[in-house]
C-alpha atoms as a PDB file:
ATOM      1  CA  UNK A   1     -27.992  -7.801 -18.098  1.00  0.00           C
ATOM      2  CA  UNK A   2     -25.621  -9.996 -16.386  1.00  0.00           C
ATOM      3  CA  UNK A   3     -22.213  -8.226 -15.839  1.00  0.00           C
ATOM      4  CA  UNK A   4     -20.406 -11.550 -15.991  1.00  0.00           C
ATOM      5  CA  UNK A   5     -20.224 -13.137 -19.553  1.00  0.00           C
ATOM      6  CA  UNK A   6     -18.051 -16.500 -19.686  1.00  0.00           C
ATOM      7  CA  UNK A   7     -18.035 -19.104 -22.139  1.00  0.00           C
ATOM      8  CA  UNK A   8     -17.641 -16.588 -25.331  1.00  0.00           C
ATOM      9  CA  UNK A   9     -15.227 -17.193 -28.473  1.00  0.00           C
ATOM     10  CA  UNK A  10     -14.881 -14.210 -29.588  1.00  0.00           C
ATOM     11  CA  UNK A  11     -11.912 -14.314 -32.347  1.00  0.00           C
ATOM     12  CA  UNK A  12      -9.812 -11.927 -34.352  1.00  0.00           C
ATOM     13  CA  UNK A  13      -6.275 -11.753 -35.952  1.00  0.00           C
ATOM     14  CA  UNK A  14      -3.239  -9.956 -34.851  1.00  0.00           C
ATOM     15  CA  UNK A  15      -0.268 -10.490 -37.535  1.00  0.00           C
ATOM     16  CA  UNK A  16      -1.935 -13.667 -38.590  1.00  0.00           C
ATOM     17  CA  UNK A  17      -2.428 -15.168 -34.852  1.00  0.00           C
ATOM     18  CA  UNK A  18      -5.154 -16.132 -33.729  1.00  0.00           C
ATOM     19  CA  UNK A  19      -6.621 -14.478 -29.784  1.00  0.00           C
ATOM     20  CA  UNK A  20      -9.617 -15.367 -28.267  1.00  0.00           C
ATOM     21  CA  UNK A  21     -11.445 -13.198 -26.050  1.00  0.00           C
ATOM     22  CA  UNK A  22     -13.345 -15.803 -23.992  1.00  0.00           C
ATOM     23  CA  UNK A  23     -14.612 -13.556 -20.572  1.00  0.00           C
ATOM     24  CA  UNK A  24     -15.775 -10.080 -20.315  1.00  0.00           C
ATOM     25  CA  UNK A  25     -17.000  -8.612 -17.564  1.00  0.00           C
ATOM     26  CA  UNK A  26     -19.130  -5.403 -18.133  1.00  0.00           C
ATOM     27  CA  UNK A  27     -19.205  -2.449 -15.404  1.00  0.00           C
ATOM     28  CA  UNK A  28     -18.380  -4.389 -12.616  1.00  0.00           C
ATOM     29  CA  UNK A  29     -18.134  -3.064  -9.068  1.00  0.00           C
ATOM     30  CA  UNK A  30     -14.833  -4.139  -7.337  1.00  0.00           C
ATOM     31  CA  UNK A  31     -14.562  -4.464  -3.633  1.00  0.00           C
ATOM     32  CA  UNK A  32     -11.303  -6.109  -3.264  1.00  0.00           C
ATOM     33  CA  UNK A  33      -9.702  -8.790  -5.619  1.00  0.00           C
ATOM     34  CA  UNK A  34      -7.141 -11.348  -3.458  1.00  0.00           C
ATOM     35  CA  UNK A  35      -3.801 -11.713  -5.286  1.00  0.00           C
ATOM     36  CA  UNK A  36      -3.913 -14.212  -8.208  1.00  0.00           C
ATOM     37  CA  UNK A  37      -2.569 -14.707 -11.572  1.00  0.00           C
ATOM     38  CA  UNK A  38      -3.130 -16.040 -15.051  1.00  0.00           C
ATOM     39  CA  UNK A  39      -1.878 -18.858 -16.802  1.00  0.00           C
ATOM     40  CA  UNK A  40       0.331 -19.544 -20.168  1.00  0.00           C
ATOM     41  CA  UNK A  41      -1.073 -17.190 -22.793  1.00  0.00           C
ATOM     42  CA  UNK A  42      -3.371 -14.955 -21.035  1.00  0.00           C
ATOM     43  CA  UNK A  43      -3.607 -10.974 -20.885  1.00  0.00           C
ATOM     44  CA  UNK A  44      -6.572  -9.826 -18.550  1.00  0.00           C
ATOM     45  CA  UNK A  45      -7.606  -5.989 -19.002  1.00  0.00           C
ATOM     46  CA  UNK A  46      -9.063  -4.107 -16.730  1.00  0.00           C
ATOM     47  CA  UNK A  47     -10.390  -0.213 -17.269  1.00  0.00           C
ATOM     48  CA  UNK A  48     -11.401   1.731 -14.283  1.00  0.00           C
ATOM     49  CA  UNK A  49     -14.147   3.675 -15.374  1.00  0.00           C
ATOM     50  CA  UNK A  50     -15.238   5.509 -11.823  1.00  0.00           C
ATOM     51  CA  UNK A  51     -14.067   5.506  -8.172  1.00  0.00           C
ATOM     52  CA  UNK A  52     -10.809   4.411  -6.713  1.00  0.00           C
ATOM     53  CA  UNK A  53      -8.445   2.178  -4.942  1.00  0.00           C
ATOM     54  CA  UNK A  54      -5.040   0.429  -5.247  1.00  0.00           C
ATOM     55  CA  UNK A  55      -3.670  -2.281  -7.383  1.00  0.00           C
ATOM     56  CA  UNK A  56      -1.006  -4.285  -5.840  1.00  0.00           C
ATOM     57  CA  UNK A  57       1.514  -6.125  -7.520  1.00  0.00           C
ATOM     58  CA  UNK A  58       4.094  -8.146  -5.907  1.00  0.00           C
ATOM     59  CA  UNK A  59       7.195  -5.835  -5.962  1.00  0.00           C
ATOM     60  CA  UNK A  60       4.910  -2.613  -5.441  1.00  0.00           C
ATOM     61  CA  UNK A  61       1.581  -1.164  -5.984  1.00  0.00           C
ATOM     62  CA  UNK A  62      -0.338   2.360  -7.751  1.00  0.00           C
ATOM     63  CA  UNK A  63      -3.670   4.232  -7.294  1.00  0.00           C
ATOM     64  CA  UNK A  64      -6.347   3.951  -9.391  1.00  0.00           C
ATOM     65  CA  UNK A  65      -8.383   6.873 -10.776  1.00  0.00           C
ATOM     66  CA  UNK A  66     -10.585   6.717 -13.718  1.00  0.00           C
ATOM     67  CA  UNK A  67      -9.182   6.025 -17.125  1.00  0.00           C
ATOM     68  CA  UNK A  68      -6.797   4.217 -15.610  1.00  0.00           C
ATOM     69  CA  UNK A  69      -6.209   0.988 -16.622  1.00  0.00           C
ATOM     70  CA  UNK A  70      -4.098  -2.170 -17.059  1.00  0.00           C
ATOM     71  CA  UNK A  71      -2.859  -5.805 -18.931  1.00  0.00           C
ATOM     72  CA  UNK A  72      -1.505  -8.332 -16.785  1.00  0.00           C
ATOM     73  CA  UNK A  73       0.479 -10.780 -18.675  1.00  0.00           C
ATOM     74  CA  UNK A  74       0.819 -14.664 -17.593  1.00  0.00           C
ATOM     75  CA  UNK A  75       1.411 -15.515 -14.102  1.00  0.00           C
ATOM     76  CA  UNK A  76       1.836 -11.648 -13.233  1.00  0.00           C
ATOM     77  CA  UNK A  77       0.848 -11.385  -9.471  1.00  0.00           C
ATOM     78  CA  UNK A  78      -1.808  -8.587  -8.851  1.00  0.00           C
ATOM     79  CA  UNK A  79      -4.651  -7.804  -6.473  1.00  0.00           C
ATOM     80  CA  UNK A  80      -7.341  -5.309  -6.097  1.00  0.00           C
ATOM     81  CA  UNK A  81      -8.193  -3.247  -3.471  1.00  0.00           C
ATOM     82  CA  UNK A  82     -11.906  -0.433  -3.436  1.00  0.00           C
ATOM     83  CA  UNK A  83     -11.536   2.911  -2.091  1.00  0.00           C
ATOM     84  CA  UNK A  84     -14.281   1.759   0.757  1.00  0.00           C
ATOM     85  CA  UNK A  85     -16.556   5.020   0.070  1.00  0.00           C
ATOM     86  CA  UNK A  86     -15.456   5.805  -3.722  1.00  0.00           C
ATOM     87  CA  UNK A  87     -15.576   1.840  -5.187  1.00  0.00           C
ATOM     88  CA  UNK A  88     -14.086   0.905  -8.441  1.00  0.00           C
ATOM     89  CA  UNK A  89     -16.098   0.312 -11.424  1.00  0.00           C
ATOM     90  CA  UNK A  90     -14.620  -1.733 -14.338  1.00  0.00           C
ATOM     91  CA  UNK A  91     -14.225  -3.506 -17.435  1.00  0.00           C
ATOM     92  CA  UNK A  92     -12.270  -6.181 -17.300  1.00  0.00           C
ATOM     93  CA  UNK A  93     -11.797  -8.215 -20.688  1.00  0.00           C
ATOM     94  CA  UNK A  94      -9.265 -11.564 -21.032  1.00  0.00           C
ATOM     95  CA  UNK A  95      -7.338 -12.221 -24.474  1.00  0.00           C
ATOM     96  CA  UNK A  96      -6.282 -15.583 -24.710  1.00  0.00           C
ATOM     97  CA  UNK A  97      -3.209 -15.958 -27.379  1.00  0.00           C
ATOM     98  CA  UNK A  98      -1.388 -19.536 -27.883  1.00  0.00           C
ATOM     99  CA  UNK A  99       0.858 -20.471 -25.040  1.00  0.00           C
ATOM    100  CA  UNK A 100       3.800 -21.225 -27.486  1.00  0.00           C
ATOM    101  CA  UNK A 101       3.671 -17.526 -29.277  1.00  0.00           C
ATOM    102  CA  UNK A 102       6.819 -16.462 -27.650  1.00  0.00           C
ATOM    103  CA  UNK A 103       8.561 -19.275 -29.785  1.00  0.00           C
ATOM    104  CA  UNK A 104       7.205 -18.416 -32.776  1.00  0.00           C
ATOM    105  CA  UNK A 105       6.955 -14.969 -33.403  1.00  0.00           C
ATOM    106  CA  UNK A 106       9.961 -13.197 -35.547  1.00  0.00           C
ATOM    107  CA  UNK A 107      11.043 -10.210 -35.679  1.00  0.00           C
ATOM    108  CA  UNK A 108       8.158  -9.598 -38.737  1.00  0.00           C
ATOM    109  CA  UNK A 109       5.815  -9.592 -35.815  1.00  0.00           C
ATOM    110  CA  UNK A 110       6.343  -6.302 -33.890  1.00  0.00           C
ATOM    111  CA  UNK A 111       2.914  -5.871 -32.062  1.00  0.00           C
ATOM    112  CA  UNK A 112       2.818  -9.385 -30.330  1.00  0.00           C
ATOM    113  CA  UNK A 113       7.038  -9.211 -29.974  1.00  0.00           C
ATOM    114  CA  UNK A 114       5.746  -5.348 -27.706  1.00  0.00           C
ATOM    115  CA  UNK A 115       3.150  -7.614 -26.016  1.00  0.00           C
ATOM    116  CA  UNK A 116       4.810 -10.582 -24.469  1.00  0.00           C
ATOM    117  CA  UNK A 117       8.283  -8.175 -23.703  1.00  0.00           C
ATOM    118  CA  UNK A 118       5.951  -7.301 -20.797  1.00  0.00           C
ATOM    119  CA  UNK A 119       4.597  -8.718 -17.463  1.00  0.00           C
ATOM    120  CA  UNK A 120       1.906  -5.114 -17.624  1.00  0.00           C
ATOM    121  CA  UNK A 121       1.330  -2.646 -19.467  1.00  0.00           C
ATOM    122  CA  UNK A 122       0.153   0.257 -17.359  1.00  0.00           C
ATOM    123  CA  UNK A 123      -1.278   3.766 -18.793  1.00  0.00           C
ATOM    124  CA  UNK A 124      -3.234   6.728 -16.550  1.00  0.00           C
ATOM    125  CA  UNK A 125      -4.801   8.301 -18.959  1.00  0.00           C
ATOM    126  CA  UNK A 126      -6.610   5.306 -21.263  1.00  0.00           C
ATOM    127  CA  UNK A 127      -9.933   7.568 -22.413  1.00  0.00           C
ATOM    128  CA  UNK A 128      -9.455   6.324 -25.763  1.00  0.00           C
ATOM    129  CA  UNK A 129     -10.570   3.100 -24.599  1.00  0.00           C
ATOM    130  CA  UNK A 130     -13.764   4.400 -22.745  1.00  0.00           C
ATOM    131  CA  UNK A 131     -15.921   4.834 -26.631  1.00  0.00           C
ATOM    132  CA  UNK A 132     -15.126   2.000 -27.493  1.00  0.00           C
ATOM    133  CA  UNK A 133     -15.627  -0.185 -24.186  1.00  0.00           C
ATOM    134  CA  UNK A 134     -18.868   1.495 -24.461  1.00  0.00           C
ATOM    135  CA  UNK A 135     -19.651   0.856 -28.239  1.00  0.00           C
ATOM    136  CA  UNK A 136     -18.601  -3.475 -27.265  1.00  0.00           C
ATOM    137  CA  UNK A 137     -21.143  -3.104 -24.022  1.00  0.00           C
ATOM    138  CA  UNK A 138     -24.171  -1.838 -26.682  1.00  0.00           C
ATOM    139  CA  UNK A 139     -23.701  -4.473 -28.870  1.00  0.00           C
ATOM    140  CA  UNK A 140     -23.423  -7.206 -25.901  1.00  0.00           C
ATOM    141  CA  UNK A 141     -26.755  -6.307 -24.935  1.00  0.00           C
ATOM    142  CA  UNK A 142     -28.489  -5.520 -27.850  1.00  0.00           C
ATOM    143  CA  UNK A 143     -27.060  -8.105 -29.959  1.00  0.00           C
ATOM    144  CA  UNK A 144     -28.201  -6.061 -33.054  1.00  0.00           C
ATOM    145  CA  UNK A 145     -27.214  -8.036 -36.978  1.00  0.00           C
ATOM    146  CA  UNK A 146     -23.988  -8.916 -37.278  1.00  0.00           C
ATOM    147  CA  UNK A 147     -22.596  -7.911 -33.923  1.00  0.00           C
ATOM    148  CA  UNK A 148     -20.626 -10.957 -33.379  1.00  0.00           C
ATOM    149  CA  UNK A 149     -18.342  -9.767 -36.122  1.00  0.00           C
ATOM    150  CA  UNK A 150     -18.402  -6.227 -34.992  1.00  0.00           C
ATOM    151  CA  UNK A 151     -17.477  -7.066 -31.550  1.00  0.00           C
ATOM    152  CA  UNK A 152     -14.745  -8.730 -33.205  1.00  0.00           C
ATOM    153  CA  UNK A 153     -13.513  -5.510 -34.544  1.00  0.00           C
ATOM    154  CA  UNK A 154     -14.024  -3.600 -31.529  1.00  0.00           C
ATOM    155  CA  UNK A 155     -11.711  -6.053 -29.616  1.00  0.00           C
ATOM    156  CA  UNK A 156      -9.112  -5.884 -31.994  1.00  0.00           C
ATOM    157  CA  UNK A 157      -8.917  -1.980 -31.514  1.00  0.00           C
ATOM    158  CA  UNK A 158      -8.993  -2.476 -27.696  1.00  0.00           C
ATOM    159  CA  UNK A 159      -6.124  -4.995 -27.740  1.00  0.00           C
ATOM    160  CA  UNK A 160      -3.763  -2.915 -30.060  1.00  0.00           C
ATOM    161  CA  UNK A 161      -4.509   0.001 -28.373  1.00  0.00           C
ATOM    162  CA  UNK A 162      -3.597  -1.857 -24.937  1.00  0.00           C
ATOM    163  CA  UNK A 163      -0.238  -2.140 -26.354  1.00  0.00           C
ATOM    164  CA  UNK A 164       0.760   0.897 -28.726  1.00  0.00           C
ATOM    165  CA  UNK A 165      -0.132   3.016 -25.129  1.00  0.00           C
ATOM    166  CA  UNK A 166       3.073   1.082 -23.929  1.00  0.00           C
ATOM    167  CA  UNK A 167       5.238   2.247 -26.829  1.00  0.00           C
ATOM    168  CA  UNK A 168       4.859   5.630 -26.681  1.00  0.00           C
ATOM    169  CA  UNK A 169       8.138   6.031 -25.126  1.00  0.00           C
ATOM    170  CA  UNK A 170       9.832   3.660 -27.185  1.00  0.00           C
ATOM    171  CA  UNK A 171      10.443   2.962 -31.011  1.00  0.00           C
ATOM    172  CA  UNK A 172       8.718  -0.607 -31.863  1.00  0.00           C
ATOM    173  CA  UNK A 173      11.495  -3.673 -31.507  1.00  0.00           C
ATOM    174  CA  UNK A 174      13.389  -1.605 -28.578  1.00  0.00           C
ATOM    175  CA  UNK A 175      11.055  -2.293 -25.702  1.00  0.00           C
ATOM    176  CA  UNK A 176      12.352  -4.913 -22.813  1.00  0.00           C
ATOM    177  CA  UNK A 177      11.026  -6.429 -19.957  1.00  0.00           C
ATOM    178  CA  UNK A 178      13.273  -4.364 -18.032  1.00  0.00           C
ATOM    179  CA  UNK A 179      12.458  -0.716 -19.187  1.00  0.00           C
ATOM    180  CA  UNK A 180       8.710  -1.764 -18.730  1.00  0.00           C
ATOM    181  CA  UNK A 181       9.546  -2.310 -15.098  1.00  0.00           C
ATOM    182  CA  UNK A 182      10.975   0.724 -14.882  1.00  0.00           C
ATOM    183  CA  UNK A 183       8.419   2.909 -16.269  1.00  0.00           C
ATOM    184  CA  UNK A 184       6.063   1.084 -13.350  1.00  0.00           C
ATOM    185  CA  UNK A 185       7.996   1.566 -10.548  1.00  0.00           C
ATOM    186  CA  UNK A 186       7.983   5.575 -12.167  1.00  0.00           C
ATOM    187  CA  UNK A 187       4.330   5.958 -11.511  1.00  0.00           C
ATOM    188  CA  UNK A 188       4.510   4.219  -8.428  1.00  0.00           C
ATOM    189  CA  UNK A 189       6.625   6.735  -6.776  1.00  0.00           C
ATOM    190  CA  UNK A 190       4.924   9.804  -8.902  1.00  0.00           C
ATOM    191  CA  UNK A 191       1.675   8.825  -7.519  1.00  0.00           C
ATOM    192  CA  UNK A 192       3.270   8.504  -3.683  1.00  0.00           C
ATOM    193  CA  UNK A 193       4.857  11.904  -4.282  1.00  0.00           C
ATOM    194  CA  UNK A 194       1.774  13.743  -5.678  1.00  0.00           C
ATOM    195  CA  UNK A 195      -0.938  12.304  -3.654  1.00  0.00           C
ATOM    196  CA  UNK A 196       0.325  11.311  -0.112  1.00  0.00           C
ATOM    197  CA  UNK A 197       2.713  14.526   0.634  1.00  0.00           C
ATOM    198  CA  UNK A 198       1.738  14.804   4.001  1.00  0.00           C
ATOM    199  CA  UNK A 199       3.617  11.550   5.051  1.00  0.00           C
ATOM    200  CA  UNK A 200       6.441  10.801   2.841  1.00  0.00           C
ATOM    201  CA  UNK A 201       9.192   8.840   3.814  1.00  0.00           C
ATOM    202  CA  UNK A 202      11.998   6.912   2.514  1.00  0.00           C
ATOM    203  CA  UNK A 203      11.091   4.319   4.033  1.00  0.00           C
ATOM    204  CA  UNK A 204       7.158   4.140   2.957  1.00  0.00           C
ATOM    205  CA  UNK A 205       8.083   4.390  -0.696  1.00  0.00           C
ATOM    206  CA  UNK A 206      11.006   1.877  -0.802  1.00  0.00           C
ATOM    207  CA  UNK A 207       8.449  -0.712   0.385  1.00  0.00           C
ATOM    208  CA  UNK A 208       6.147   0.413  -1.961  1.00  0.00           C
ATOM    209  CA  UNK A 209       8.886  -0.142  -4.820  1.00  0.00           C
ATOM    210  CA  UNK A 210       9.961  -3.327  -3.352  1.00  0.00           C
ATOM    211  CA  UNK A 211      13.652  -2.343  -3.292  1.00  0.00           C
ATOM    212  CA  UNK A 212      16.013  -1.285  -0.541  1.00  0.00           C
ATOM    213  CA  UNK A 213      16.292   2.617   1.072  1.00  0.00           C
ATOM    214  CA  UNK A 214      19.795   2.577  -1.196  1.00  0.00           C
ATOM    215  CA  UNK A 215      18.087   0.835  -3.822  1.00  0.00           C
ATOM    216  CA  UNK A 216      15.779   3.435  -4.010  1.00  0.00           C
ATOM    217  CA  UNK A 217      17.526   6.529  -3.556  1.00  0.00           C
ATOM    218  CA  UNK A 218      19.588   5.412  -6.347  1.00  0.00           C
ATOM    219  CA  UNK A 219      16.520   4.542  -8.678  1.00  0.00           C
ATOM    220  CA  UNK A 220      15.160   8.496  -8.016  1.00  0.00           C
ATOM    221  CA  UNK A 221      18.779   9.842  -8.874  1.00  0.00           C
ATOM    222  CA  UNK A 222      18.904   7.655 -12.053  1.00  0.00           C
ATOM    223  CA  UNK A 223      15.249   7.981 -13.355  1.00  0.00           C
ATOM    224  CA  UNK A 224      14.804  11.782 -11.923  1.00  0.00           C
ATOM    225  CA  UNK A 225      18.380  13.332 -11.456  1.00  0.00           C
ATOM    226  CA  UNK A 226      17.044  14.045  -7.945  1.00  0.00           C
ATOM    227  CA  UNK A 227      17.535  12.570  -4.341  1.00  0.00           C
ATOM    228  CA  UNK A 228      14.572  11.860  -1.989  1.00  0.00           C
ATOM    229  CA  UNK A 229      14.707  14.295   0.119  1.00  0.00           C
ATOM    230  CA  UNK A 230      14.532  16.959  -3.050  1.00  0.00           C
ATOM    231  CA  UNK A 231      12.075  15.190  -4.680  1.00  0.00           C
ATOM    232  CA  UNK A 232       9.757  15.353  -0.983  1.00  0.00           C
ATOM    233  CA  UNK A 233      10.663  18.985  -0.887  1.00  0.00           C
ATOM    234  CA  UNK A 234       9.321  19.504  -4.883  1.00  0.00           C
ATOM    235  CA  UNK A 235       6.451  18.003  -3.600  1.00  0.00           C
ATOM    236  CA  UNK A 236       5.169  19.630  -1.253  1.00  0.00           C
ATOM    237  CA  UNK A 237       6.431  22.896  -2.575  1.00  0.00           C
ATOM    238  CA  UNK A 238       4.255  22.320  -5.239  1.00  0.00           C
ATOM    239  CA  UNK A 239       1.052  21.654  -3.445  1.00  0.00           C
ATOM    240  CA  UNK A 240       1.961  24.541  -1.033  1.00  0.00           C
ATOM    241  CA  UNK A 241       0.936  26.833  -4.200  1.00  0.00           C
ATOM    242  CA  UNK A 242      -2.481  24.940  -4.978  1.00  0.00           C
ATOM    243  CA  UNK A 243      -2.893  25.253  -0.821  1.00  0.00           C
ATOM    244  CA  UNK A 244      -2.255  28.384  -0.416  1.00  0.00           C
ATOM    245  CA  UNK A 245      -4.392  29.908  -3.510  1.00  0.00           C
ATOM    246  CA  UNK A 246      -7.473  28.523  -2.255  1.00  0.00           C
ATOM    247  CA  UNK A 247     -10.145  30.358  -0.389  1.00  0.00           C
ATOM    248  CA  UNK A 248      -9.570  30.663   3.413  1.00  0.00           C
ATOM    249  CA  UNK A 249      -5.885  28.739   3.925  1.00  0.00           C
ATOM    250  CA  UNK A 250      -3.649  29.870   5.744  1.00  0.00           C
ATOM    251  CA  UNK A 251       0.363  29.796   6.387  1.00  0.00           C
ATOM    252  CA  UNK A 252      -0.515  26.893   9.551  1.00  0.00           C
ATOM    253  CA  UNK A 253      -3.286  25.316   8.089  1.00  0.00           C
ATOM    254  CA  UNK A 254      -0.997  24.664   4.814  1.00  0.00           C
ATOM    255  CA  UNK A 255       1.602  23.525   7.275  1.00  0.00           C
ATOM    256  CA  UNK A 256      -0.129  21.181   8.404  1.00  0.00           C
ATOM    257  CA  UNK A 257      -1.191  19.670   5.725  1.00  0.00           C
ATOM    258  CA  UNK A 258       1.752  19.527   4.009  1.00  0.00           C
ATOM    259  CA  UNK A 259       3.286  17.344   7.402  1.00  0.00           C
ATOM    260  CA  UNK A 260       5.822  20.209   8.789  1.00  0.00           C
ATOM    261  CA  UNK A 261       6.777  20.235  12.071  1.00  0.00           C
ATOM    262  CA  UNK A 262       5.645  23.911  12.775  1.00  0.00           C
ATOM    263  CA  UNK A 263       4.502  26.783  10.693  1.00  0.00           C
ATOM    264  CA  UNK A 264       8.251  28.440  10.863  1.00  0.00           C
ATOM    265  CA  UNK A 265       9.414  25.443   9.312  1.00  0.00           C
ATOM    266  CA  UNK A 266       7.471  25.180   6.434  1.00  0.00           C
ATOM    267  CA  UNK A 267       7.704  29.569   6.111  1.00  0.00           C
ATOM    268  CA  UNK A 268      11.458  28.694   6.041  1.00  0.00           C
ATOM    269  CA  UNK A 269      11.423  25.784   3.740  1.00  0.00           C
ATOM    270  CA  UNK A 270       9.393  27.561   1.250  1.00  0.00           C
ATOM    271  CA  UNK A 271      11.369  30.598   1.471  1.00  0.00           C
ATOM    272  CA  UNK A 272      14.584  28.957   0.292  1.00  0.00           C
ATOM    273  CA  UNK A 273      12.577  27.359  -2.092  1.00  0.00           C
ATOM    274  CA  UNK A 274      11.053  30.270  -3.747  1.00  0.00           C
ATOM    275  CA  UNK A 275      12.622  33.571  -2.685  1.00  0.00           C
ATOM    276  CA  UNK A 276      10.276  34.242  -1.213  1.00  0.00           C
ATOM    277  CA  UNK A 277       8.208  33.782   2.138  1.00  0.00           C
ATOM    278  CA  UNK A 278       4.249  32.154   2.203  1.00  0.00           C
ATOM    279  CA  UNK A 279       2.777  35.296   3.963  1.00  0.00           C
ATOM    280  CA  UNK A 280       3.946  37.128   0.523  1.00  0.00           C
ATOM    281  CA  UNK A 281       3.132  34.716  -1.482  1.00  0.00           C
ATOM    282  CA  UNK A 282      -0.386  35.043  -0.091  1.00  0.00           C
ATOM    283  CA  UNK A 283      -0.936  38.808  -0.120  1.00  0.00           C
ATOM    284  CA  UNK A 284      -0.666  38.664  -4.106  1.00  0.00           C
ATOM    285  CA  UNK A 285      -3.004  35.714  -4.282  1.00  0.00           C
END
C-alpha cells in the first residue's frame, strides 16, 4: 500500500467545528525534511514510531526518539533531520480547521481555545497514540464496512489527545502562547543536558535555545533554580553513576567520557559532589 494518501475528506466534529483530515501519510521513512510551514488553519502531526534524528524549529531544535511526537500549528517553521544509520519512521497526519476559528471560538470552546494558544504542541512520551495510529493504518488498508466512519472516530481521538497531552501542566483556559514556548525550550535543554554531556557548553545550548549566553543563564535559573555550570555538573554526575556501574569502566575511561580534562579532575569533581571519591564508589558496585 502506498504510504502517501492525499486527496481524502475525512471529517469529524470538535465543539461543533468542523476539521478535515485531508493527507495521511502511513509509516513513512524520513531522511531529512527542508524547513517549511503550513498555511491558515492547518495542524500537521507527526509520530515517530522508530529510529532517530532532530527536529529543528526556528528559535531551537530537540531529538527525536520513539513515541515522540509533534503538532505544528500555521506557519510554524520546522524541519527534519534522520539519524543517518537509525532513520525515522513516521506518521504524519494534517487537520485542516477553518482559517477564521480564532475569531470565533468563545470561551464555551476550551479544546480548540488549548489548540490555536499554540505554535506546537510537543510530548516525549505519546504511546497512547501508537494503538490507535495502528488501529487508523488497518482500516486504511483493509477498508473493511463502515470504516470511513470509523476512521472518523479514530481521528477524533488522535486530535484530542494531541492536545489534552499539552495540558497536563495546566488547568484548561490558562494555557498561553508563551508558557507553551517555555515548556519547549525545557526539553530542548533537558535533552542537551542528558544526552550530549560530554560537550556541554554555554555557548552550544544558547544557540540551540535561540537566546543570548545571559538570556540563557537566566532562563535555567528561572525554569530550574540552577545556573549552567550546576546544571553541567548534575549532569554528568549523574551519568558518572550509570558509567561507572557498568561492566569493565573505569575511573579514566568514565572521565573521558564524561569530557574532563584528566582523571583527577573528574575524581575531584565527583568527590565534592558526593562525599565521596569514584574509586569508592566503584569497590561497592
Amino acid at each position: 500500500m502506498n504510504t502517501l494518501l492525499q486527496n481524502l475528506d475525512f471529517t469529524f466534529t470538535v465543539e461543533n467545528i468542523p476539521v478535515h483530515v485531508l493527507t495521511i501519510a502511513l509509516c513513512r521513512q524520513v531522511l531529512h525534511v527542508p524547513f517549511h510551514s503550513h498555511g491558515a488553519g492547518c495542524y500537521e502531526l507527526h509520530y515517530i514510531v522508530s529510529g532517530k534524528g532532530e527536529i529543528h524549529l526556528k528559535d531551537g531544535y530537540f531529538h527525536t526518539a520513539p513515541e515522540t511526537f509533534y503538532m505544528a500549528g500555521p506557519h510554524t517553521e520546522h524541519s527534519e533531520i534522520s539519524h543517518k544509520k537509525e532513520p525515522m519512521v513516521e506518521y504524519c497526519l494534517y487537520f485542516h480547521i477553518d482559517h477564521c476559528l480564532p475569531s470565533i471560538i468563545s470561551g464555551k470552546k476550551p479544546i480548540l481555545s488549548a489548540l490555536i494558544s499554540q505554535d506546537l504542541i510537543l510530548e516525549r512520551k505519546g504511546s497512547c497514540l501508537l494503538p490507535l495510529l495502528e488501529e487508523l493504518k488497518e482500516e486504511l488498508e483493509k477498508k473493511p464496512f463502515g470504516y470511513g466512519e470509523y476512521i472518523c472516530g479514530l481521528l477524533k481521538q488522535i486530535f484530542i489527545l494531541c492536545i489534552r497531552s499539552s495540558r497536563s501542566a495546566a488547568s484548561e483556559g490558562n494555557s498561553s502562547s508563551s508558557q507553551n514556548l517555555v515548556l519547549q525550550k525545557s526539553v530542548i535543554a533537558e535533552d542537551y543536558f542528558l544526552y550530549e554531556y560530554e560537550n556541554l557548553t554555554l555557548r552550544e545550548l544558547s544557540r540551540r535555545l535561540g537566546l543570548s549566553t545571559r538570556q540563557t543563564e537566566r532562563f535555567l535559573k528561572e525554569f530550574y533554580g540552577q545556573t549552567f555550570l550546576e546544571k553541567r555538573t548534575q549532569a554528568r554526575m549523574e551519568r558518572a553513576l550509570v558509567l561507572l556501574g557498568q561492566p569493565g569502566q573505569t575511573v579514566t575511561s568514565v572521565s573521558n567520557t564524561l569530557g574532563y580534562s584528566s582523571p583527577e579532575h573528574f575524581s575531584g569533581a565527583f568527590r565534592k559532589y558526593f562525599g565521596t571519591s569514584p574509586k569508592n564508589f566503584l569497590k561497592k558496585c
